[in-house]
ModelCIF file with pLDDT and N, C-alpha, C, O atoms, coordinates in Angstrom:
data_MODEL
#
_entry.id   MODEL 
#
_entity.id                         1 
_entity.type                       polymer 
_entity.pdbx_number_of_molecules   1 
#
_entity_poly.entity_id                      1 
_entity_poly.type                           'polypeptide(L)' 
_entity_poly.nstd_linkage                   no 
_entity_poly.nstd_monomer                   no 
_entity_poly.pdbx_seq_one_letter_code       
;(UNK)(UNK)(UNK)(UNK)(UNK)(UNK)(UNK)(UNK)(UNK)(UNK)(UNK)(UNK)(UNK)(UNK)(UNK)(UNK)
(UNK)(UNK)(UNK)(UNK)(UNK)(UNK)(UNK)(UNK)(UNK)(UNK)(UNK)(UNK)(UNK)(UNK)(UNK)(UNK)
(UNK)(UNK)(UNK)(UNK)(UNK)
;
_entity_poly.pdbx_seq_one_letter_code_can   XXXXXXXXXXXXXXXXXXXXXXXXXXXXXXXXXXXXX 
_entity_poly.pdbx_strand_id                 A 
#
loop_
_entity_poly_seq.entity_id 
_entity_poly_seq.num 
_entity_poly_seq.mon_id 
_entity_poly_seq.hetero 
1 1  UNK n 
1 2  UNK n 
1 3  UNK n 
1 4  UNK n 
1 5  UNK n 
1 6  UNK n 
1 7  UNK n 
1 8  UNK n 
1 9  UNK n 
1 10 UNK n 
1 11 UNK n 
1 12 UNK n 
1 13 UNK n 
1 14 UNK n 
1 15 UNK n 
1 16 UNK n 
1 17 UNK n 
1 18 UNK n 
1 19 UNK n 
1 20 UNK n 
1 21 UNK n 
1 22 UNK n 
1 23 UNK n 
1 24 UNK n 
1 25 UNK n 
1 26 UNK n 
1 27 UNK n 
1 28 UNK n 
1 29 UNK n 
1 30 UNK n 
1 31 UNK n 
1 32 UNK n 
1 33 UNK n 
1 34 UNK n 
1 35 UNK n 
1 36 UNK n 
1 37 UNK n 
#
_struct_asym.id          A 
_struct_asym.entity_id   1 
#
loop_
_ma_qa_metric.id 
_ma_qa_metric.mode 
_ma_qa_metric.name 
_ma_qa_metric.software_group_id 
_ma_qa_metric.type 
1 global pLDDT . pLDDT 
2 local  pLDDT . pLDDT 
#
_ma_qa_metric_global.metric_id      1 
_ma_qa_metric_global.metric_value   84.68 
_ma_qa_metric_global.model_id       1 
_ma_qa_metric_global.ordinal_id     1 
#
loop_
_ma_qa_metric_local.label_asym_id 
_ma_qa_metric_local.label_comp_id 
_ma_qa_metric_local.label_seq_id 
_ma_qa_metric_local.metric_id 
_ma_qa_metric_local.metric_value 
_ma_qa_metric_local.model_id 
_ma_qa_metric_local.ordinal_id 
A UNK 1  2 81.00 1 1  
A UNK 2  2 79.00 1 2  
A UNK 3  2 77.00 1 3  
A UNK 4  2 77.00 1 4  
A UNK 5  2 79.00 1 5  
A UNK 6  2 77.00 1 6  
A UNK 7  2 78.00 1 7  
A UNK 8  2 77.00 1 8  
A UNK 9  2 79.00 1 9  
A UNK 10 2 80.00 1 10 
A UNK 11 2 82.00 1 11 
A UNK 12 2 86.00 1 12 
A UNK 13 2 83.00 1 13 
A UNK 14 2 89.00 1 14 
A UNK 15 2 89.00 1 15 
A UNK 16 2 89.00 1 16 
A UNK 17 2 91.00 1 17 
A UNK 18 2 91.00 1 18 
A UNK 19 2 91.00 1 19 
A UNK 20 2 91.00 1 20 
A UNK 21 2 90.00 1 21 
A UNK 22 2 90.00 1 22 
A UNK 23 2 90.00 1 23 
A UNK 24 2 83.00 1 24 
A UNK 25 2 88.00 1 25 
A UNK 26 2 92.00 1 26 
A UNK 27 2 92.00 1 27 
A UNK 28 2 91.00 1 28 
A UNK 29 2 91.00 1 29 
A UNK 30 2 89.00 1 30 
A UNK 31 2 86.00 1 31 
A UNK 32 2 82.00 1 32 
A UNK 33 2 74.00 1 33 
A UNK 34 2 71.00 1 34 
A UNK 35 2 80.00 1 35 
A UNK 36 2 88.00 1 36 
A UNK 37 2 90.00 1 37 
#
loop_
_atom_site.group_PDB 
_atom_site.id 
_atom_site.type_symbol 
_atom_site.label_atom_id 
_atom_site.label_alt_id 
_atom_site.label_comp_id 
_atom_site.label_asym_id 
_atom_site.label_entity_id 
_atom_site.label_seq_id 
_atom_site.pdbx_PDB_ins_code 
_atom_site.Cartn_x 
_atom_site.Cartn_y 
_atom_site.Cartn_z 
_atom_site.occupancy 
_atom_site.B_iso_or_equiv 
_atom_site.pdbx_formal_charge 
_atom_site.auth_seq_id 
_atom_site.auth_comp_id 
_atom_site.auth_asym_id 
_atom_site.auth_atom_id 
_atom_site.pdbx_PDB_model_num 
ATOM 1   N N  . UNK A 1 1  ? -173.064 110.148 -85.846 1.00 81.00 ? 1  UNK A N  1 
ATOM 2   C CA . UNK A 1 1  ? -173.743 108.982 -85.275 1.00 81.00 ? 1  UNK A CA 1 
ATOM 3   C C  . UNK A 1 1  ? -174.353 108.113 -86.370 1.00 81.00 ? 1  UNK A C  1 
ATOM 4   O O  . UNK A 1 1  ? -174.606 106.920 -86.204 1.00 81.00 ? 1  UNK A O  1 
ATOM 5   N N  . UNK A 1 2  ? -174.548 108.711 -87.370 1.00 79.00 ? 2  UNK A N  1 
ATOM 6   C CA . UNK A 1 2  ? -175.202 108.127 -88.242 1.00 79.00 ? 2  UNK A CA 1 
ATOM 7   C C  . UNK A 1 2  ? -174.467 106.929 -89.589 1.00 79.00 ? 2  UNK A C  1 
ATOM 8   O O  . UNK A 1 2  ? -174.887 106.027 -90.314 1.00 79.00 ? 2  UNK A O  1 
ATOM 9   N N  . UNK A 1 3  ? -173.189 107.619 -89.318 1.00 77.00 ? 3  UNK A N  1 
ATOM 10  C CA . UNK A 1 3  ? -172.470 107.229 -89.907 1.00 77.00 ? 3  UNK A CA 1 
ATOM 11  C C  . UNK A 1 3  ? -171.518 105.971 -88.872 1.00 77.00 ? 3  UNK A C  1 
ATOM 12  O O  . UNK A 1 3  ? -170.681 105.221 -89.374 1.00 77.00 ? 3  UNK A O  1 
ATOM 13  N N  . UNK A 1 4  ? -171.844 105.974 -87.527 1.00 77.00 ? 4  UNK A N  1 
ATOM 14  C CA . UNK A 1 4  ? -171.533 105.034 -86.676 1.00 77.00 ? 4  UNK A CA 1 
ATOM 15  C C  . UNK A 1 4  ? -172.634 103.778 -87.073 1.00 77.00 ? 4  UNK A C  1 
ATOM 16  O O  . UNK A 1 4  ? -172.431 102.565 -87.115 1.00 77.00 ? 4  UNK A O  1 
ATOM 17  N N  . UNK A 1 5  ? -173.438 104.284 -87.249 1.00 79.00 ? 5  UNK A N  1 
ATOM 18  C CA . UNK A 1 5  ? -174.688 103.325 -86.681 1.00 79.00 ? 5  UNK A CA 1 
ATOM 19  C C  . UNK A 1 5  ? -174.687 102.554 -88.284 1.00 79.00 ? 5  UNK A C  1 
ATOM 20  O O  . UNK A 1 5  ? -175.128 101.405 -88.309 1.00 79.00 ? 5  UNK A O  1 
ATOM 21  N N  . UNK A 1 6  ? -174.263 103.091 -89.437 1.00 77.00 ? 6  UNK A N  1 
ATOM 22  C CA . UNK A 1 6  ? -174.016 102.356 -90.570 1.00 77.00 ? 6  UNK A CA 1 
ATOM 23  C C  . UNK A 1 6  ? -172.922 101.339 -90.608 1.00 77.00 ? 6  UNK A C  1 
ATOM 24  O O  . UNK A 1 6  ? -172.779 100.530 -91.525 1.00 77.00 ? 6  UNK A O  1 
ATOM 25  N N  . UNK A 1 7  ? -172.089 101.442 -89.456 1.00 78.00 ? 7  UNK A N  1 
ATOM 26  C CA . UNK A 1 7  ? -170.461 100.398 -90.108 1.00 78.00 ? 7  UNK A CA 1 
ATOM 27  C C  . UNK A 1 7  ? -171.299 99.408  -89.605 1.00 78.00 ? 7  UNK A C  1 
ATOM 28  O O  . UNK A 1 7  ? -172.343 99.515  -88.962 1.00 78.00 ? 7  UNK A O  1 
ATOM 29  N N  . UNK A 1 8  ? -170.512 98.140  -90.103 1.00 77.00 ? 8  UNK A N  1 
ATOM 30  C CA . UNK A 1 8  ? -170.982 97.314  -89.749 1.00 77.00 ? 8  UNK A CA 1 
ATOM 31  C C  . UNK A 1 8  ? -170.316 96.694  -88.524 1.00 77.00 ? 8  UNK A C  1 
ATOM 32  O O  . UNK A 1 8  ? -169.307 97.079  -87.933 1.00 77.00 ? 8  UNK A O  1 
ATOM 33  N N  . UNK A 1 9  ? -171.144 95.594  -88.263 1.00 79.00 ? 9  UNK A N  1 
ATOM 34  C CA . UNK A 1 9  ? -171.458 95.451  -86.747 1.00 79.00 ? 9  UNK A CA 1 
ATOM 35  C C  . UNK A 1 9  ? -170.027 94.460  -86.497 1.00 79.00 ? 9  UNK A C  1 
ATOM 36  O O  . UNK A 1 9  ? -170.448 93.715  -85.612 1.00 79.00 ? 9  UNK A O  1 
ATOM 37  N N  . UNK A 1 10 ? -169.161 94.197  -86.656 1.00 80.00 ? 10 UNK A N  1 
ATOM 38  C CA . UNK A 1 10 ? -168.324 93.351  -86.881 1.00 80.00 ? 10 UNK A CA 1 
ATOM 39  C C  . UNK A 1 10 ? -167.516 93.597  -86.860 1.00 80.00 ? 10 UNK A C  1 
ATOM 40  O O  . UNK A 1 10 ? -166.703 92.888  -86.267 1.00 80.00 ? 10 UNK A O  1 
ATOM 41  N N  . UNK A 1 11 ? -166.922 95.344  -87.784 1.00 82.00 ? 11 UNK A N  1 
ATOM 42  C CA . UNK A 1 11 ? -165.855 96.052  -87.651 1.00 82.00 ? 11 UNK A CA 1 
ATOM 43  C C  . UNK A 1 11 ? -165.247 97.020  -86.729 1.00 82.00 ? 11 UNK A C  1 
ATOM 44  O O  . UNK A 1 11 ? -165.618 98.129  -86.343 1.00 82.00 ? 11 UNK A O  1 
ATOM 45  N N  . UNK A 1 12 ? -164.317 96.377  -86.507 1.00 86.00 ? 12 UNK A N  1 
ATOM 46  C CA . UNK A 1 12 ? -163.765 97.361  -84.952 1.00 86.00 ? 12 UNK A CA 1 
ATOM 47  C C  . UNK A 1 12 ? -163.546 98.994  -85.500 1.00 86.00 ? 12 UNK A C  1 
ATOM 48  O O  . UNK A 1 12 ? -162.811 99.422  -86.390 1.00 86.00 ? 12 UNK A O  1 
ATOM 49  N N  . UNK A 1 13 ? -164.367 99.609  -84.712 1.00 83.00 ? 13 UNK A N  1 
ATOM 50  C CA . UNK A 1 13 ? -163.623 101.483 -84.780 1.00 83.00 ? 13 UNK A CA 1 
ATOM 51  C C  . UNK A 1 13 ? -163.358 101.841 -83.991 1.00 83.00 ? 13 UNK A C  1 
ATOM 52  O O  . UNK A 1 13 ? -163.800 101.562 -82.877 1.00 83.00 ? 13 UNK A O  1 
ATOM 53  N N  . UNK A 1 14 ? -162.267 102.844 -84.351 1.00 89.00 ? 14 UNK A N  1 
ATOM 54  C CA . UNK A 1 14 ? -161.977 104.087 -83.346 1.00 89.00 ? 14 UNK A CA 1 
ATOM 55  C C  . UNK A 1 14 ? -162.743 105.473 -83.392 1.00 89.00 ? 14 UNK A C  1 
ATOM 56  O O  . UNK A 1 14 ? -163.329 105.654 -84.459 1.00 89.00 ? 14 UNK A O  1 
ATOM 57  N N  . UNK A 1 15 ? -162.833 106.241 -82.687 1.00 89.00 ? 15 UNK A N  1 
ATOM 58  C CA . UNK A 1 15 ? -163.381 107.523 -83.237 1.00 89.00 ? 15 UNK A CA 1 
ATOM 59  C C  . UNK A 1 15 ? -161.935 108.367 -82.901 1.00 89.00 ? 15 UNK A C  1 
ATOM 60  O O  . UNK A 1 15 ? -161.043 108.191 -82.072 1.00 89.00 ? 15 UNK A O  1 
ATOM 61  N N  . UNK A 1 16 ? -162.129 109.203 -83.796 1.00 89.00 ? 16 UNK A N  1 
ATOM 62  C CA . UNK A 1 16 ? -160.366 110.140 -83.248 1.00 89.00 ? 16 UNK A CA 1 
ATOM 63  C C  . UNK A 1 16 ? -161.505 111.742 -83.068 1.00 89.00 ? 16 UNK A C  1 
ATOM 64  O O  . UNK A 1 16 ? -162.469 112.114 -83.737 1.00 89.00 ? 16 UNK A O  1 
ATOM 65  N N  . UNK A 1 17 ? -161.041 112.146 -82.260 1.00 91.00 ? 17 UNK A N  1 
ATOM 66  C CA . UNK A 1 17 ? -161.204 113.573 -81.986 1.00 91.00 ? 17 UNK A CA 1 
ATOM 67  C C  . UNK A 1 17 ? -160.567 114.824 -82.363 1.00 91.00 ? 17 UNK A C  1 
ATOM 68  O O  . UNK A 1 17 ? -160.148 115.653 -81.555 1.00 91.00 ? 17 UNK A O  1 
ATOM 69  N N  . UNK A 1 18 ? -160.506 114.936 -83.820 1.00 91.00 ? 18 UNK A N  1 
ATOM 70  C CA . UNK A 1 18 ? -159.299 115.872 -84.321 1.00 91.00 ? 18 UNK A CA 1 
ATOM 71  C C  . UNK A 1 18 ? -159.686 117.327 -84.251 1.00 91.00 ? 18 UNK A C  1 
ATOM 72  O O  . UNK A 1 18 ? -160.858 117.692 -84.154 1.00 91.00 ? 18 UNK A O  1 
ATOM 73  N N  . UNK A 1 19 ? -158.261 118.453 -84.323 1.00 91.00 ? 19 UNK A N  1 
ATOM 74  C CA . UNK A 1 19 ? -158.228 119.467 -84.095 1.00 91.00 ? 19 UNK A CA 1 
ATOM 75  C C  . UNK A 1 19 ? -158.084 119.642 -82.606 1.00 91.00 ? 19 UNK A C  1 
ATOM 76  O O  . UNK A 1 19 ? -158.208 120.841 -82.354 1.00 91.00 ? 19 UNK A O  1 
ATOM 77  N N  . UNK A 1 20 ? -157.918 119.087 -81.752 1.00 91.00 ? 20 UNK A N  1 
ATOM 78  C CA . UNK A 1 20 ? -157.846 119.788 -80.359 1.00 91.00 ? 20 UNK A CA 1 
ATOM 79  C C  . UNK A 1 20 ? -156.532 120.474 -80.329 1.00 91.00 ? 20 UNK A C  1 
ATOM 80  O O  . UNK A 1 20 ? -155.940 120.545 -79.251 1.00 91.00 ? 20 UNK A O  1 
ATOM 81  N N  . UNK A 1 21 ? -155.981 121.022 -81.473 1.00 90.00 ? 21 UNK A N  1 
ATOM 82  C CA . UNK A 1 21 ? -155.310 122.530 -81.167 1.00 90.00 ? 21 UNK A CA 1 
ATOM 83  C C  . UNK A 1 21 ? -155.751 123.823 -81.104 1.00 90.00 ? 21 UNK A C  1 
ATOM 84  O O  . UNK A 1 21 ? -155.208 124.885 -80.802 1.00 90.00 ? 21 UNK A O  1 
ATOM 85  N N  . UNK A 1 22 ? -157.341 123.371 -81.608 1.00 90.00 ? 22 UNK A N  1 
ATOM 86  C CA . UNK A 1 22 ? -158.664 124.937 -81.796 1.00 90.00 ? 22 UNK A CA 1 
ATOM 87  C C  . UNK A 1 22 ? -159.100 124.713 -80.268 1.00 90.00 ? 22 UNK A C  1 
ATOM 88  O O  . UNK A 1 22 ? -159.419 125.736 -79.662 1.00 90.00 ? 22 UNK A O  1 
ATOM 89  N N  . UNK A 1 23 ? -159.154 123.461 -79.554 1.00 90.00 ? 23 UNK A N  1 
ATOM 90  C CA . UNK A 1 23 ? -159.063 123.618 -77.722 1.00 90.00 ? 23 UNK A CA 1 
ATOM 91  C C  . UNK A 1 23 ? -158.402 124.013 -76.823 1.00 90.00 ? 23 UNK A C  1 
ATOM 92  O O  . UNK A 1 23 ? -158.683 124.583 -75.769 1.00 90.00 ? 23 UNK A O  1 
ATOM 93  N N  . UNK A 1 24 ? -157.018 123.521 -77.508 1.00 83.00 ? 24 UNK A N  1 
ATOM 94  C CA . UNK A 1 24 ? -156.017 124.007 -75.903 1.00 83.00 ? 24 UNK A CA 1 
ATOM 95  C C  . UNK A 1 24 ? -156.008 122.426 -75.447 1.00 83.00 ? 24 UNK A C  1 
ATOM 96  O O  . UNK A 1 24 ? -155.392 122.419 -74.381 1.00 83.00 ? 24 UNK A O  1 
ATOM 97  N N  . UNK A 1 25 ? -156.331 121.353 -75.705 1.00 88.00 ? 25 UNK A N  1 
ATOM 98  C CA . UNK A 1 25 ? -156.895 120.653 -75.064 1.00 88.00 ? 25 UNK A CA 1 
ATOM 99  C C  . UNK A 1 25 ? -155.402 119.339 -75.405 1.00 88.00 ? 25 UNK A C  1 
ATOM 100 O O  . UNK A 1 25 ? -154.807 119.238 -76.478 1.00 88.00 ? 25 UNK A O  1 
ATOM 101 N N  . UNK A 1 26 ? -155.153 118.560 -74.220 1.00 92.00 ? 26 UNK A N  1 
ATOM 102 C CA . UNK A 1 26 ? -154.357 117.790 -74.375 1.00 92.00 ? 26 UNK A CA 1 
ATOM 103 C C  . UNK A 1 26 ? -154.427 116.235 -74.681 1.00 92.00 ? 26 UNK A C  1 
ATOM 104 O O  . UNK A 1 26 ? -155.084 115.506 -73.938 1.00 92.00 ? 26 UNK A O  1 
ATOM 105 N N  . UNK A 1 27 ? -153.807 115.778 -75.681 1.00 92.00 ? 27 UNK A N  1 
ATOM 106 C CA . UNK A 1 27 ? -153.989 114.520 -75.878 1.00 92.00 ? 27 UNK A CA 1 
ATOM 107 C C  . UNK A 1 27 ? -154.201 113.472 -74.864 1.00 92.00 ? 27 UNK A C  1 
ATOM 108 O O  . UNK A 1 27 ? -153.609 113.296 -73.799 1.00 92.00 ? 27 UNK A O  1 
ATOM 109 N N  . UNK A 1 28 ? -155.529 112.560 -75.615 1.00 91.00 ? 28 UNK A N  1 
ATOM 110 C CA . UNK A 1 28 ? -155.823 111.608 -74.893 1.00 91.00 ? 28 UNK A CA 1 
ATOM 111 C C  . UNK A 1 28 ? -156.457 110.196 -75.229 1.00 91.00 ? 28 UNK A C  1 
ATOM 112 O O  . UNK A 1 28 ? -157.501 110.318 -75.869 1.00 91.00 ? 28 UNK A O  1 
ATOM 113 N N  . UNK A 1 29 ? -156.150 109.090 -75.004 1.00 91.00 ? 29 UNK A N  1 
ATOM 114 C CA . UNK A 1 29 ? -156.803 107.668 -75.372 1.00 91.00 ? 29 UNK A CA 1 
ATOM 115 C C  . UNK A 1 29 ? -157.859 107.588 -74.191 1.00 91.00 ? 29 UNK A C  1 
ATOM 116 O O  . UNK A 1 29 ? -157.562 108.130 -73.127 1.00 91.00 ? 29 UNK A O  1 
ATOM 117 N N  . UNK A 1 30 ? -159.319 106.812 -74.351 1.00 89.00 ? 30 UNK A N  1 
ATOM 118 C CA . UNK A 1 30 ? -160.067 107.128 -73.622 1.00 89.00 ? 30 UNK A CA 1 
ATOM 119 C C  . UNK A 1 30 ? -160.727 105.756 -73.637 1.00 89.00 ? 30 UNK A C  1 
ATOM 120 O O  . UNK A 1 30 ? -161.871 105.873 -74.076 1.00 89.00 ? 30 UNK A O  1 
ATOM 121 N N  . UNK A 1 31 ? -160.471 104.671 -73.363 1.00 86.00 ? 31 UNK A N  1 
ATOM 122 C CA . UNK A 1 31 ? -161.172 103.128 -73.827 1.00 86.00 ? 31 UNK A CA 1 
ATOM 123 C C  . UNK A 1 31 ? -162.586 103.059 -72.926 1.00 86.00 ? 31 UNK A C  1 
ATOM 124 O O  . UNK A 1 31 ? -162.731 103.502 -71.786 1.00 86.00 ? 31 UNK A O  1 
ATOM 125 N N  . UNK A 1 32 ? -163.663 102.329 -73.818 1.00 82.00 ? 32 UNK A N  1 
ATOM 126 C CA . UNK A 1 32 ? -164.394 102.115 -73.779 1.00 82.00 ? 32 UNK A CA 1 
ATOM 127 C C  . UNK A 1 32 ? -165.055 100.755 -73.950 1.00 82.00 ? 32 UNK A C  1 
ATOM 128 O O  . UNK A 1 32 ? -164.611 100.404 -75.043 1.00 82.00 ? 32 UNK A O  1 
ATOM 129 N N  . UNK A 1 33 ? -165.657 100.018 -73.624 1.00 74.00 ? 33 UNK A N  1 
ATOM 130 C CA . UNK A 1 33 ? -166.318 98.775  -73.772 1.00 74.00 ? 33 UNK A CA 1 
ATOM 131 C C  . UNK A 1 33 ? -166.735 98.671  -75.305 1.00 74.00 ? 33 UNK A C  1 
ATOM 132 O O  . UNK A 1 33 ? -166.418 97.643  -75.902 1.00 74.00 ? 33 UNK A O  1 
ATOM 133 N N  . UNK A 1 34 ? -167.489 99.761  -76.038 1.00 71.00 ? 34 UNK A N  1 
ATOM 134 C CA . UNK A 1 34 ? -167.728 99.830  -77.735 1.00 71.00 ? 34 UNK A CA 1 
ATOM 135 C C  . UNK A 1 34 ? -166.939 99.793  -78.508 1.00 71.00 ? 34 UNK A C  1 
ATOM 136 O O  . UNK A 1 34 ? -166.896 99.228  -79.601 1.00 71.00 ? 34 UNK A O  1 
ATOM 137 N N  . UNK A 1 35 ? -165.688 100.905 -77.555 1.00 80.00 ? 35 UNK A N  1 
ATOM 138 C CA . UNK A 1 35 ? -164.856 101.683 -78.550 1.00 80.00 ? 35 UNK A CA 1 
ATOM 139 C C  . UNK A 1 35 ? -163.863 102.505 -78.581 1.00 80.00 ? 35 UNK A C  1 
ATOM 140 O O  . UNK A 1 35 ? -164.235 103.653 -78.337 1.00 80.00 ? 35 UNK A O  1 
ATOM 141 N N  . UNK A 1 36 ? -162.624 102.394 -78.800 1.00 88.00 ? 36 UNK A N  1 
ATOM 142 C CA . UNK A 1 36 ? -162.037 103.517 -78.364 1.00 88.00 ? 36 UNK A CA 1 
ATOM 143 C C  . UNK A 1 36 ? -162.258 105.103 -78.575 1.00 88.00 ? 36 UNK A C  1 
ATOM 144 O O  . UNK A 1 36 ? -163.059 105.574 -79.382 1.00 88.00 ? 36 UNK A O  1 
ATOM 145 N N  . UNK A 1 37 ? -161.557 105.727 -77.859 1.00 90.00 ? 37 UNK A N  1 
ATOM 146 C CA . UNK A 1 37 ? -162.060 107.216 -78.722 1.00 90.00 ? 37 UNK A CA 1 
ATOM 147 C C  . UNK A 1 37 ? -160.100 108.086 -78.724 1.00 90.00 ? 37 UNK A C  1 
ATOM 148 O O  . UNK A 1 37 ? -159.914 109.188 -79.239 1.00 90.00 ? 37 UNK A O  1 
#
Protein backbone atom coordinates (compact mmCIF):
# COMPACT_ATOMS: atom_id res chain seq x y z
CA UNK A 1 0.00 0.00 0.00
CA UNK A 2 2.65 2.06 0.62
CA UNK A 3 4.25 1.71 -2.27
CA UNK A 4 0.71 2.39 -4.03
CA UNK A 5 0.19 5.46 -2.24
CA UNK A 6 3.84 6.69 -3.54
CA UNK A 7 3.20 6.35 -7.56
CA UNK A 8 2.20 9.11 -8.72
CA UNK A 9 -1.13 10.30 -9.11
CA UNK A 10 -1.25 10.43 -12.88
CA UNK A 11 0.18 7.05 -13.61
CA UNK A 12 -2.08 4.34 -14.55
CA UNK A 13 -1.42 0.81 -12.50
CA UNK A 14 -2.21 -2.49 -12.45
CA UNK A 15 -1.71 -4.62 -9.45
CA UNK A 16 -1.00 -8.37 -10.65
CA UNK A 17 -1.60 -11.02 -8.06
CA UNK A 18 1.25 -13.46 -8.62
CA UNK A 19 1.81 -17.05 -7.63
CA UNK A 20 -1.76 -18.25 -7.57
CA UNK A 21 -0.28 -21.69 -8.34
CA UNK A 22 0.62 -21.81 -4.26
CA UNK A 23 -3.65 -21.31 -4.38
CA UNK A 24 -5.18 -23.59 -6.66
CA UNK A 25 -6.72 -20.52 -7.62
CA UNK A 26 -7.82 -19.62 -11.23
CA UNK A 27 -6.98 -16.80 -13.35
CA UNK A 28 -8.63 -13.63 -13.25
CA UNK A 29 -9.00 -9.75 -14.51
CA UNK A 30 -11.01 -7.95 -11.92
CA UNK A 31 -11.67 -4.01 -13.08
CA UNK A 32 -12.09 -1.50 -10.87
CA UNK A 33 -12.88 2.28 -10.99
CA UNK A 34 -8.87 2.93 -9.47
CA UNK A 35 -7.54 0.05 -10.98
CA UNK A 36 -7.20 -2.98 -12.41
CA UNK A 37 -6.11 -5.96 -10.47
Amino acid sequence: EEILDRLPTRLPRLTVMNKIDLLARAPALERRKEAAT
